[in-house]
PDB file of N, CA and C in Angstrom:
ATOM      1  N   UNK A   1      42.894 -24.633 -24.061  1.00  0.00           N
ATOM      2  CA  UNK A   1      43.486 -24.591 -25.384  1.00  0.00           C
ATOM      3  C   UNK A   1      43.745 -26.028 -25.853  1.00  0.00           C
ATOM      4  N   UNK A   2      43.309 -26.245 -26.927  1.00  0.00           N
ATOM      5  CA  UNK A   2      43.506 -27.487 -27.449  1.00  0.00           C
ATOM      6  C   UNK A   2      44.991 -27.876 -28.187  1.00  0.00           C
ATOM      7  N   UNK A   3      45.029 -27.032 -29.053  1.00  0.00           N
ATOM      8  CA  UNK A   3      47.107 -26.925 -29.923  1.00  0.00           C
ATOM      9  C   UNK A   3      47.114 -25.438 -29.764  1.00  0.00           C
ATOM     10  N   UNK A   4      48.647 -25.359 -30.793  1.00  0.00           N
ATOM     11  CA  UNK A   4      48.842 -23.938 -31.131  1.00  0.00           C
ATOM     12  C   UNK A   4      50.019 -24.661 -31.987  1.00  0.00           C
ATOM     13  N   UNK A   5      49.987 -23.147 -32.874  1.00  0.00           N
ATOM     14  CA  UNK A   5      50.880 -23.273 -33.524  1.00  0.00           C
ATOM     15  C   UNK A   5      52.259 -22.303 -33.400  1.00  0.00           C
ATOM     16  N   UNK A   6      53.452 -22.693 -32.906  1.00  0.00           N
ATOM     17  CA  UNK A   6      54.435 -21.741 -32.439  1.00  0.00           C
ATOM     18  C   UNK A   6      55.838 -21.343 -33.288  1.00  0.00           C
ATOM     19  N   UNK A   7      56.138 -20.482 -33.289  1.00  0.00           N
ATOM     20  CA  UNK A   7      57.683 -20.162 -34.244  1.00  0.00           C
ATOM     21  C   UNK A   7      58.680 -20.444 -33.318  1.00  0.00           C
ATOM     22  N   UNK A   8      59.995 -21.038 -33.946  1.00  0.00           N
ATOM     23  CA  UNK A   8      61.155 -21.025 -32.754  1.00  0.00           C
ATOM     24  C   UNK A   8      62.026 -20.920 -33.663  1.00  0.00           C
ATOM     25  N   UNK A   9      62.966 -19.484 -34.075  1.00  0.00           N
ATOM     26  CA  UNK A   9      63.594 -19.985 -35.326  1.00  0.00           C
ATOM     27  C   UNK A   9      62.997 -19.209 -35.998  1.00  0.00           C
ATOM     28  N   UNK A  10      63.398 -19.820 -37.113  1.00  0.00           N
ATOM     29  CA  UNK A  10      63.086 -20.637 -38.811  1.00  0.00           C
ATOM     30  C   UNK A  10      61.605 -21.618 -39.017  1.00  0.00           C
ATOM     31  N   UNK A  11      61.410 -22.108 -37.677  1.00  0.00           N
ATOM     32  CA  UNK A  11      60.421 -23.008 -38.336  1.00  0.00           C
ATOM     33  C   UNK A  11      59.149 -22.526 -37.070  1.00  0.00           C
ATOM     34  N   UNK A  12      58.369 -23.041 -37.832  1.00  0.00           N
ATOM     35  CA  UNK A  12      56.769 -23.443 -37.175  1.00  0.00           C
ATOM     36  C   UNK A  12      56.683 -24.873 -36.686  1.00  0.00           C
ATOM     37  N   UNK A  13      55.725 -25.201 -35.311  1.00  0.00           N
ATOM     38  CA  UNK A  13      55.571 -26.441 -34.732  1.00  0.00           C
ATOM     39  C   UNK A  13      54.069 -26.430 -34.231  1.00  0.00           C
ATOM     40  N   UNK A  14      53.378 -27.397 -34.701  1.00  0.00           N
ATOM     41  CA  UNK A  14      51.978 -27.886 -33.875  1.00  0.00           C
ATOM     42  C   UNK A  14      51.837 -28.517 -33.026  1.00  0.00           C
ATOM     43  N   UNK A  15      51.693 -27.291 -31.783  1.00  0.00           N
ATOM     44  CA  UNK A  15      52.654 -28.613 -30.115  1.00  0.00           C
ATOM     45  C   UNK A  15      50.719 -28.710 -29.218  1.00  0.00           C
ATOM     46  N   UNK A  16      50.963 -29.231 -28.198  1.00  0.00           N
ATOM     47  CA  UNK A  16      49.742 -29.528 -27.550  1.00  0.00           C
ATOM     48  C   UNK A  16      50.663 -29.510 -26.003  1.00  0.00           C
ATOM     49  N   UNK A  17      50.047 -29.459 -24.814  1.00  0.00           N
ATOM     50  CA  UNK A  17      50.727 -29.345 -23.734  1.00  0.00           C
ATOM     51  C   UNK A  17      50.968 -30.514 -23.334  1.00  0.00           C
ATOM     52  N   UNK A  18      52.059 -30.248 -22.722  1.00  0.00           N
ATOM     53  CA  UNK A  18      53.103 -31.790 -22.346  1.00  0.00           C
ATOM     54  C   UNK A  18      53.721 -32.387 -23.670  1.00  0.00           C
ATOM     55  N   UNK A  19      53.664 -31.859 -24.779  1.00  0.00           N
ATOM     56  CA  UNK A  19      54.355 -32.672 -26.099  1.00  0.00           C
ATOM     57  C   UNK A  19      55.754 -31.972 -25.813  1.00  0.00           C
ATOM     58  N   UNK A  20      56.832 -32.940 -26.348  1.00  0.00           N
ATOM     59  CA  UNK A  20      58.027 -32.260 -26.619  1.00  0.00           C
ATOM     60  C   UNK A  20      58.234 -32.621 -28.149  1.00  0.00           C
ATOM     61  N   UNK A  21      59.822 -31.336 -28.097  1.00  0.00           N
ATOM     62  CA  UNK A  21      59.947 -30.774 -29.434  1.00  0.00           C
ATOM     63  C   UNK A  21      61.177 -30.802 -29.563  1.00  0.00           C
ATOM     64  N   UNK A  22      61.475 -31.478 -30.873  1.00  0.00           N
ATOM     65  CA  UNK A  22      63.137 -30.543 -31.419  1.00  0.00           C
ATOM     66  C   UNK A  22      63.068 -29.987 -32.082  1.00  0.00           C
ATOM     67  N   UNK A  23      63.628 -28.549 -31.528  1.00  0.00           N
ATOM     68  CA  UNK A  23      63.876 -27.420 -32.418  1.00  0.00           C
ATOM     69  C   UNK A  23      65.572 -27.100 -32.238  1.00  0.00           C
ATOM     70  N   UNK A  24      66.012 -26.131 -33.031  1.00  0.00           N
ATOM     71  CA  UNK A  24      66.805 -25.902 -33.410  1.00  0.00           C
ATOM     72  C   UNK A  24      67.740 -24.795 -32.290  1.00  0.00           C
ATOM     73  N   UNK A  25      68.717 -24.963 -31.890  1.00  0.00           N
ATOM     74  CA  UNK A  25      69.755 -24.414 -30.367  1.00  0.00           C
ATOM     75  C   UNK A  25      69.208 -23.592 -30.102  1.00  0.00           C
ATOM     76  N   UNK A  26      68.626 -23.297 -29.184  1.00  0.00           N
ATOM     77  CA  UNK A  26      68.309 -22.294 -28.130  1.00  0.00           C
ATOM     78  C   UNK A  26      69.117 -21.931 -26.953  1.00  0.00           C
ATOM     79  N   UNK A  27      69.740 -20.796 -26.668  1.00  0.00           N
ATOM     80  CA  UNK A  27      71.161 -20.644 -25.787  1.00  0.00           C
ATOM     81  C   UNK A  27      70.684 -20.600 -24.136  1.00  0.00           C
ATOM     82  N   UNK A  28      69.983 -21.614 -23.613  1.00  0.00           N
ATOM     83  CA  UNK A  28      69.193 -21.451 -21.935  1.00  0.00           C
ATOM     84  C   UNK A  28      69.828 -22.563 -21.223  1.00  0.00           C
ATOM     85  N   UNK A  29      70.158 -22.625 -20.149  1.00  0.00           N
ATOM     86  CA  UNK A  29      70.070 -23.796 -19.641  1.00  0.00           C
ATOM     87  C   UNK A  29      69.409 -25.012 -19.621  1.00  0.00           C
ATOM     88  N   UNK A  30      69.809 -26.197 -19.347  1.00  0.00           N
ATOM     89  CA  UNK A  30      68.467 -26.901 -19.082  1.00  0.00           C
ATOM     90  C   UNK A  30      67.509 -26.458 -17.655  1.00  0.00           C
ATOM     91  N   UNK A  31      66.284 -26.996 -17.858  1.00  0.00           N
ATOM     92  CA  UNK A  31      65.349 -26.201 -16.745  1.00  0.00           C
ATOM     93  C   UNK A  31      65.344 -25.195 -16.550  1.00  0.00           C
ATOM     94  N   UNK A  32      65.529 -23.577 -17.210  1.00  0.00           N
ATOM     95  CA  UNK A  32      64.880 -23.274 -17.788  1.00  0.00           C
ATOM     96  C   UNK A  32      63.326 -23.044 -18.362  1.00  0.00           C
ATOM     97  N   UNK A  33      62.353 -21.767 -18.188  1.00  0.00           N
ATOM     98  CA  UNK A  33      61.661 -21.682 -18.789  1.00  0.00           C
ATOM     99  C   UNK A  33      61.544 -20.607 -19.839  1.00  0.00           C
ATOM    100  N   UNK A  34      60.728 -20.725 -20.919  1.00  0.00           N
ATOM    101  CA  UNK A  34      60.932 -19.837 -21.706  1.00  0.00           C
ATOM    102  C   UNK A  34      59.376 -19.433 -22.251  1.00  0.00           C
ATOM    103  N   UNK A  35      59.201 -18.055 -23.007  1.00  0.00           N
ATOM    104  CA  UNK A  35      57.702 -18.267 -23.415  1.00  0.00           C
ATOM    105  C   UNK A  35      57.980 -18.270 -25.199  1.00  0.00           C
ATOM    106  N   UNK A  36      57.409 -18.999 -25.486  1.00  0.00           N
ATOM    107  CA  UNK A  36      57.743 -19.498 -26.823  1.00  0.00           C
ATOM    108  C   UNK A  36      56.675 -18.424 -27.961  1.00  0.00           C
ATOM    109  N   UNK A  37      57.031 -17.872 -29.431  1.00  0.00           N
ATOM    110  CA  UNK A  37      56.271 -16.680 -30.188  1.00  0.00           C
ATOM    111  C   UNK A  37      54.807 -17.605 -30.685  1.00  0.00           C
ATOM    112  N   UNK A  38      53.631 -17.284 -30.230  1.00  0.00           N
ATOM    113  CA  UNK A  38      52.281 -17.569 -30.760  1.00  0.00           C
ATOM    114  C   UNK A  38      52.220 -17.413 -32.167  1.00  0.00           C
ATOM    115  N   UNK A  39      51.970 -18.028 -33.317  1.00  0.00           N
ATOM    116  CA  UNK A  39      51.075 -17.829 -34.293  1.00  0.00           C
ATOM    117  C   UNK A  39      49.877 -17.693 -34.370  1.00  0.00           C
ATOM    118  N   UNK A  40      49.460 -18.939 -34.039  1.00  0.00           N
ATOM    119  CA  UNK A  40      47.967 -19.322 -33.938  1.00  0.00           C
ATOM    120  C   UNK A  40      47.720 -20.122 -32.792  1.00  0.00           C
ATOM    121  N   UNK A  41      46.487 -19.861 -32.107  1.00  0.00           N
ATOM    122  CA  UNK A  41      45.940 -21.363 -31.470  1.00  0.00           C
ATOM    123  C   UNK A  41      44.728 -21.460 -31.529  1.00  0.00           C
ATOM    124  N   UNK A  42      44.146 -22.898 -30.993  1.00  0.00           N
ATOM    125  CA  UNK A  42      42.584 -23.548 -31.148  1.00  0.00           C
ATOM    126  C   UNK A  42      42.388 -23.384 -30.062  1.00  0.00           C
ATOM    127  N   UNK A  43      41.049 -22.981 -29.585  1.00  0.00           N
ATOM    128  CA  UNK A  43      40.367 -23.055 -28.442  1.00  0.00           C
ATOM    129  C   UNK A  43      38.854 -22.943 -28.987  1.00  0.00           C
ATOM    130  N   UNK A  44      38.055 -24.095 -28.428  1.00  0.00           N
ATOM    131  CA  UNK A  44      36.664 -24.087 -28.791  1.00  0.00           C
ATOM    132  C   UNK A  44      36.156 -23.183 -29.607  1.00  0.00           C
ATOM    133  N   UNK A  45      36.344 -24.258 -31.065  1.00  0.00           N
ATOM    134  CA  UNK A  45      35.921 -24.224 -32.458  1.00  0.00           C
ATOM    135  C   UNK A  45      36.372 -22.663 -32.850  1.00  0.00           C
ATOM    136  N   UNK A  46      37.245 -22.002 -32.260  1.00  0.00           N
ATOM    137  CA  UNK A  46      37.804 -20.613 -32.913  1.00  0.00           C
ATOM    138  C   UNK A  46      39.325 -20.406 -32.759  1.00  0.00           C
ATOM    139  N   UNK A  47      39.682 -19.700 -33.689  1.00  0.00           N
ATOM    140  CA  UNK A  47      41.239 -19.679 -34.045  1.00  0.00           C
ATOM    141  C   UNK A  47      41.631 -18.588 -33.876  1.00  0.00           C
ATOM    142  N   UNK A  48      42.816 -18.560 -32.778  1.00  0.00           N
ATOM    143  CA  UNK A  48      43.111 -17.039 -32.465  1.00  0.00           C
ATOM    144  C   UNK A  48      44.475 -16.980 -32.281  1.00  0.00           C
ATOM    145  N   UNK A  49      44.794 -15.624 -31.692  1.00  0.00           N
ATOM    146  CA  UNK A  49      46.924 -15.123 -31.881  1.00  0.00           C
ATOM    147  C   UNK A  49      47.130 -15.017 -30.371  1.00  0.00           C
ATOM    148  N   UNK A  50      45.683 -14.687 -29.161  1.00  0.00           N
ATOM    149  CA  UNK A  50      46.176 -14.251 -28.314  1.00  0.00           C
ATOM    150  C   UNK A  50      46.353 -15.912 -27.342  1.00  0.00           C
ATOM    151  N   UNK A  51      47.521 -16.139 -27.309  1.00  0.00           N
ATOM    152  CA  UNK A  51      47.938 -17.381 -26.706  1.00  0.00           C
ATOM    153  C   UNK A  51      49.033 -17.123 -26.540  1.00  0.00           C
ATOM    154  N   UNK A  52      49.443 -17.435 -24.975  1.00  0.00           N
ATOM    155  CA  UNK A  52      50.442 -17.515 -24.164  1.00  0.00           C
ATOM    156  C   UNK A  52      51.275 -19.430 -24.512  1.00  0.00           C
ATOM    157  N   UNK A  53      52.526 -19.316 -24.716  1.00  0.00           N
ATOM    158  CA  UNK A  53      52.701 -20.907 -24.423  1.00  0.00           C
ATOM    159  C   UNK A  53      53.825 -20.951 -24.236  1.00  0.00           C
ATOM    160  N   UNK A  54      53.995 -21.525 -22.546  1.00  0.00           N
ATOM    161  CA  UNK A  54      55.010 -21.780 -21.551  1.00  0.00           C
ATOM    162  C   UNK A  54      55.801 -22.853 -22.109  1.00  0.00           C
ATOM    163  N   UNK A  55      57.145 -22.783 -22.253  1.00  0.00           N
ATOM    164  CA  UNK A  55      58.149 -24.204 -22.658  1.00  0.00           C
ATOM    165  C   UNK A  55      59.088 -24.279 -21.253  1.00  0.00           C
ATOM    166  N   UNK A  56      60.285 -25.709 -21.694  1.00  0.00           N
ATOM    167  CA  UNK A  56      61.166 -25.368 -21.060  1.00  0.00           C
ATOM    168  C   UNK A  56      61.897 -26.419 -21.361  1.00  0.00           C
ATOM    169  N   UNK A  57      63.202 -25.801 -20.661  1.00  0.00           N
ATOM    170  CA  UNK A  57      64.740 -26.543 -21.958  1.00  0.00           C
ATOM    171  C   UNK A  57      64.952 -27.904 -20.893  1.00  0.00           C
ATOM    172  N   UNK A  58      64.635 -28.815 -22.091  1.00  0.00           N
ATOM    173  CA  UNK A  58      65.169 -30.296 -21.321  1.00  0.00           C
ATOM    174  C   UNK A  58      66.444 -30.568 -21.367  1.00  0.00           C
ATOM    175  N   UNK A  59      66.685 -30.690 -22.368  1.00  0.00           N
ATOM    176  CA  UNK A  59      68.277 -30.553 -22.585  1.00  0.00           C
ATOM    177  C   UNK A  59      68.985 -29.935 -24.604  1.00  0.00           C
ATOM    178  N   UNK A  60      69.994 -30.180 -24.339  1.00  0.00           N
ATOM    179  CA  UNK A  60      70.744 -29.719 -25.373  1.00  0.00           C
ATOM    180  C   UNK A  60      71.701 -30.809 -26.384  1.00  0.00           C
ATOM    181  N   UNK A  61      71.542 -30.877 -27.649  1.00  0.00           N
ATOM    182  CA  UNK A  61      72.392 -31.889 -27.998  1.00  0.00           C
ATOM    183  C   UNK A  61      72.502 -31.464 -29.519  1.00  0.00           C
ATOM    184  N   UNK A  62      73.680 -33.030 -30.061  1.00  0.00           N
ATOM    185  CA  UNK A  62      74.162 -32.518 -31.207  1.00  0.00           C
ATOM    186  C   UNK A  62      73.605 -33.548 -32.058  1.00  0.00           C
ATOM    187  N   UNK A  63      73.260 -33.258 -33.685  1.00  0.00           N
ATOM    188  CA  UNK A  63      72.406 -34.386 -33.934  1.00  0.00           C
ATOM    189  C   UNK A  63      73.353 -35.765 -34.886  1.00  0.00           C
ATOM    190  N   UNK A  64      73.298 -36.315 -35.786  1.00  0.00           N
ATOM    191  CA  UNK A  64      73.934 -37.395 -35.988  1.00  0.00           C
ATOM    192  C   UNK A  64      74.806 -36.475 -36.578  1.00  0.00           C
ATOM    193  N   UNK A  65      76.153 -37.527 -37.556  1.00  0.00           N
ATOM    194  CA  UNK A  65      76.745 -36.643 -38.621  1.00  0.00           C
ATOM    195  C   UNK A  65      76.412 -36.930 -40.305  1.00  0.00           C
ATOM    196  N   UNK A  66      76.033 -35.826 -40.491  1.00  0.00           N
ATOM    197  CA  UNK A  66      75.916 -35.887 -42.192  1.00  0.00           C
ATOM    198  C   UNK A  66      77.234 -35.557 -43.121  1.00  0.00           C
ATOM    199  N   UNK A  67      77.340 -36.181 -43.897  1.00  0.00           N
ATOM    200  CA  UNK A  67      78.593 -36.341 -44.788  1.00  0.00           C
ATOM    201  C   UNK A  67      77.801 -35.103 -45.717  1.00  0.00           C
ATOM    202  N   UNK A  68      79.432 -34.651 -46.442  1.00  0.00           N
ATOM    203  CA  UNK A  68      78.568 -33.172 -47.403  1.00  0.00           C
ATOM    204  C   UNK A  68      79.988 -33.410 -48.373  1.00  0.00           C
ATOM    205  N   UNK A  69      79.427 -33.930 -49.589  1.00  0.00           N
ATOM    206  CA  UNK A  69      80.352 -34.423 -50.663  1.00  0.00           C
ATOM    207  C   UNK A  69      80.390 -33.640 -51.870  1.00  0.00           C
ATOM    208  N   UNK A  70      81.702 -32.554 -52.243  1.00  0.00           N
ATOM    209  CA  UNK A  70      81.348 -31.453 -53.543  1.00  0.00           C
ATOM    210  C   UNK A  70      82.484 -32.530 -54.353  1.00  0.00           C
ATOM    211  N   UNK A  71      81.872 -32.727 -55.913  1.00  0.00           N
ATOM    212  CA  UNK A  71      82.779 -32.804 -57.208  1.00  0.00           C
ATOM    213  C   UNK A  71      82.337 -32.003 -58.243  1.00  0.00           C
ATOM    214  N   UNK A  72      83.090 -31.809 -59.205  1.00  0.00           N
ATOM    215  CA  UNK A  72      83.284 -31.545 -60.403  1.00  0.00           C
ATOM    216  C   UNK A  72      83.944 -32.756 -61.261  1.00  0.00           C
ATOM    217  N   UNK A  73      82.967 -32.606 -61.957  1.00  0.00           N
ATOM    218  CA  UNK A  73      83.332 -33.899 -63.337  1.00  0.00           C
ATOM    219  C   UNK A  73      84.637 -33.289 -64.152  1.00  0.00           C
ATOM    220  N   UNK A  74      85.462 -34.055 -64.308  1.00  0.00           N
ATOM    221  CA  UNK A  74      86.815 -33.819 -65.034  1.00  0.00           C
ATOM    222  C   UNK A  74      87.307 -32.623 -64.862  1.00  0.00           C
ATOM    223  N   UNK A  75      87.228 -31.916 -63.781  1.00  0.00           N
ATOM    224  CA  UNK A  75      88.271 -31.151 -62.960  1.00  0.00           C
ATOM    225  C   UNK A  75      89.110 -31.487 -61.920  1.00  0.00           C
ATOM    226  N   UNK A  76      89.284 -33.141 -61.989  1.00  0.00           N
ATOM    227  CA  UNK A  76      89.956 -33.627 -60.148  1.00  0.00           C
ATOM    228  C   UNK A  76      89.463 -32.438 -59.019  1.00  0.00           C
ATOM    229  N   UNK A  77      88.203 -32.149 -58.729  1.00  0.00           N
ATOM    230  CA  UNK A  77      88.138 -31.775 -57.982  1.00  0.00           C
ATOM    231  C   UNK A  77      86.951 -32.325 -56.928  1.00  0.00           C
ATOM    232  N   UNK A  78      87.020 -32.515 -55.744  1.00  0.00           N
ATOM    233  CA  UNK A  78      86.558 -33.173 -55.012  1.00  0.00           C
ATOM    234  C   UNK A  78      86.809 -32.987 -53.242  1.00  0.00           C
ATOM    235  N   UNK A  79      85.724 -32.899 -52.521  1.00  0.00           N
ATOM    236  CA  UNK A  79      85.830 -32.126 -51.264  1.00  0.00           C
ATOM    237  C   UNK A  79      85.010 -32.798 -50.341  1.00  0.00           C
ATOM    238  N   UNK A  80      85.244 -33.164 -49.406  1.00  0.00           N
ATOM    239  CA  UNK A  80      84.385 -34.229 -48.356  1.00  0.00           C
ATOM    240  C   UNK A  80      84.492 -33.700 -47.007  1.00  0.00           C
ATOM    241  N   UNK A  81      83.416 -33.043 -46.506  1.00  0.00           N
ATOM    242  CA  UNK A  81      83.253 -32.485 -44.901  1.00  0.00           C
ATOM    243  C   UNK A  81      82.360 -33.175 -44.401  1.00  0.00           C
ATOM    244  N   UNK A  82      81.853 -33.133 -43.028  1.00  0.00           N
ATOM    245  CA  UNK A  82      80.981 -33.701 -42.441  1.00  0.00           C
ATOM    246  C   UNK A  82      80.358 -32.449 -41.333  1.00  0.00           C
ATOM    247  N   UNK A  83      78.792 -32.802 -41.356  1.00  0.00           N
ATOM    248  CA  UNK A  83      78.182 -31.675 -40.461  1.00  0.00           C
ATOM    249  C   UNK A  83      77.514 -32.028 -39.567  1.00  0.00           C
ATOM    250  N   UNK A  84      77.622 -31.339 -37.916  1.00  0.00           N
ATOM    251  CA  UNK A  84      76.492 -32.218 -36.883  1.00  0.00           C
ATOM    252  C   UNK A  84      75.719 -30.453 -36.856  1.00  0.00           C
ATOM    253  N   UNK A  85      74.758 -31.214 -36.363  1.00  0.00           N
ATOM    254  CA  UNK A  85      73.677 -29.602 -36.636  1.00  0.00           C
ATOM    255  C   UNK A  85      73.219 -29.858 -35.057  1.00  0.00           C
ATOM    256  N   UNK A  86      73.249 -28.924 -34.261  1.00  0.00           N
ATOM    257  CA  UNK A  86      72.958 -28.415 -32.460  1.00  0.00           C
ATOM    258  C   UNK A  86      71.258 -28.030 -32.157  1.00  0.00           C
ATOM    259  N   UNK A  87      70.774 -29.082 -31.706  1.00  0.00           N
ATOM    260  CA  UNK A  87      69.439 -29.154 -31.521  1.00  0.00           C
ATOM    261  C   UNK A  87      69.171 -28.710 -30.109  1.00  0.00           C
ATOM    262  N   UNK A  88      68.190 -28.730 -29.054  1.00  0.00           N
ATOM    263  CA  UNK A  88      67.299 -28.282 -28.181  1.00  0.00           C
ATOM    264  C   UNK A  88      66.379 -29.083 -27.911  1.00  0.00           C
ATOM    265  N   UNK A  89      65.774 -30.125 -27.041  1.00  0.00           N
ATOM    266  CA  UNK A  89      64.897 -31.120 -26.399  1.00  0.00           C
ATOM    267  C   UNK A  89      63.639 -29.939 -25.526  1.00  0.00           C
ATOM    268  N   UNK A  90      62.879 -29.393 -26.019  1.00  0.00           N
ATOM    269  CA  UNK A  90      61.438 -28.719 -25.400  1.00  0.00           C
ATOM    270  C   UNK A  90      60.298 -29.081 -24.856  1.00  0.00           C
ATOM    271  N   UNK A  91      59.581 -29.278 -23.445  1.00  0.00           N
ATOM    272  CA  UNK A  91      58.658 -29.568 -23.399  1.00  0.00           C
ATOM    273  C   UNK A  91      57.860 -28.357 -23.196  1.00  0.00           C
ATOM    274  N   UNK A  92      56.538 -28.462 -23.887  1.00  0.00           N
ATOM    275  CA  UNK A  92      55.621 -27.370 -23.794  1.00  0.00           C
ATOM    276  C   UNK A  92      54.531 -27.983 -22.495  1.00  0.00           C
ATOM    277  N   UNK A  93      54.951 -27.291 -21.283  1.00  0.00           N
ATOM    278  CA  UNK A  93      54.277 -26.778 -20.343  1.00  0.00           C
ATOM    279  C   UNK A  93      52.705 -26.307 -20.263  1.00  0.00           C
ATOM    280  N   UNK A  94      52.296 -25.203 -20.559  1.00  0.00           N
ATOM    281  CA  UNK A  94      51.109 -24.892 -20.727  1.00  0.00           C
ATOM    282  C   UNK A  94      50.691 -24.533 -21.751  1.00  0.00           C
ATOM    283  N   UNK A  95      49.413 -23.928 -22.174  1.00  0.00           N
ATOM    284  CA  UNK A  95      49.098 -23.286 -23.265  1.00  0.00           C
ATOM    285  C   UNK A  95      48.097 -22.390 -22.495  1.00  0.00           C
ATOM    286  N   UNK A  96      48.109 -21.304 -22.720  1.00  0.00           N
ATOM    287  CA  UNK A  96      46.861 -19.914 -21.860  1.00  0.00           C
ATOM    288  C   UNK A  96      46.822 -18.965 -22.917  1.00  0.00           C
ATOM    289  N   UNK A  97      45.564 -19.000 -22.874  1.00  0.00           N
ATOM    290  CA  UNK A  97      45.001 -17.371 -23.374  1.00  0.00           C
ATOM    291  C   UNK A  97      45.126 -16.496 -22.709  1.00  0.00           C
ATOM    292  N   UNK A  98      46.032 -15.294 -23.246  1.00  0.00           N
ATOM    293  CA  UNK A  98      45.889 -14.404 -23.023  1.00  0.00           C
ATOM    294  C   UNK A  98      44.772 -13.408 -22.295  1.00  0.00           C
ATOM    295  N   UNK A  99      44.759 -12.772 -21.153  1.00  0.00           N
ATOM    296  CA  UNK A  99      43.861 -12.374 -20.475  1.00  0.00           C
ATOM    297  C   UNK A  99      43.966 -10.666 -21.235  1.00  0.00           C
TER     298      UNK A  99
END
């Protein structure tokens, strides 16, 4: 298998084996393996669904902090939070077709 394309989530990723990934908290330990949902993958010049693709949790973390600033014009009103968003460190292991 050459790529694939995988869901984790919310989002889609175009991984290749041995690439790592941040995606979005996944509740596993580190080390850890997991089998990650197929969309698509490439394998000599044809595009297919039946693909297996092995991950596994490197580690777990939190990402920077983003400031999140609400006003209203000439209502004194005004509101300032800050957000860290909980990411997941993935390396993709193998990629197999489905037998």
């Amino acid at each position: 298998m050459d790529f694939a394309i995988v869901k984790s989530g919310s989002h889609q990723y175009v991984v290749e084996a041995g690439q790592k990934i941040i995606c979005d908290k996944i509740d596993l330990e580190p080390g850890s393996t997991l089998n990650l949902d197929c969309v698509m993958g490439w394998d000599e010049s044809e595009f297919t669904r039946d693909v297996e693709v092995k991950a596994e949790i490197v580690k777990s973390f939190r990402g920077d902090k983003i400031p999140v600033f609400k006003k209203k014009r000439r209502h004194n009103y005004r509101r300032s939070k800050n957000h860290r968003q909980d990411f997941t460190l993935v390396k993709i292991i193998e990629l197999n077709k489905k037998s």
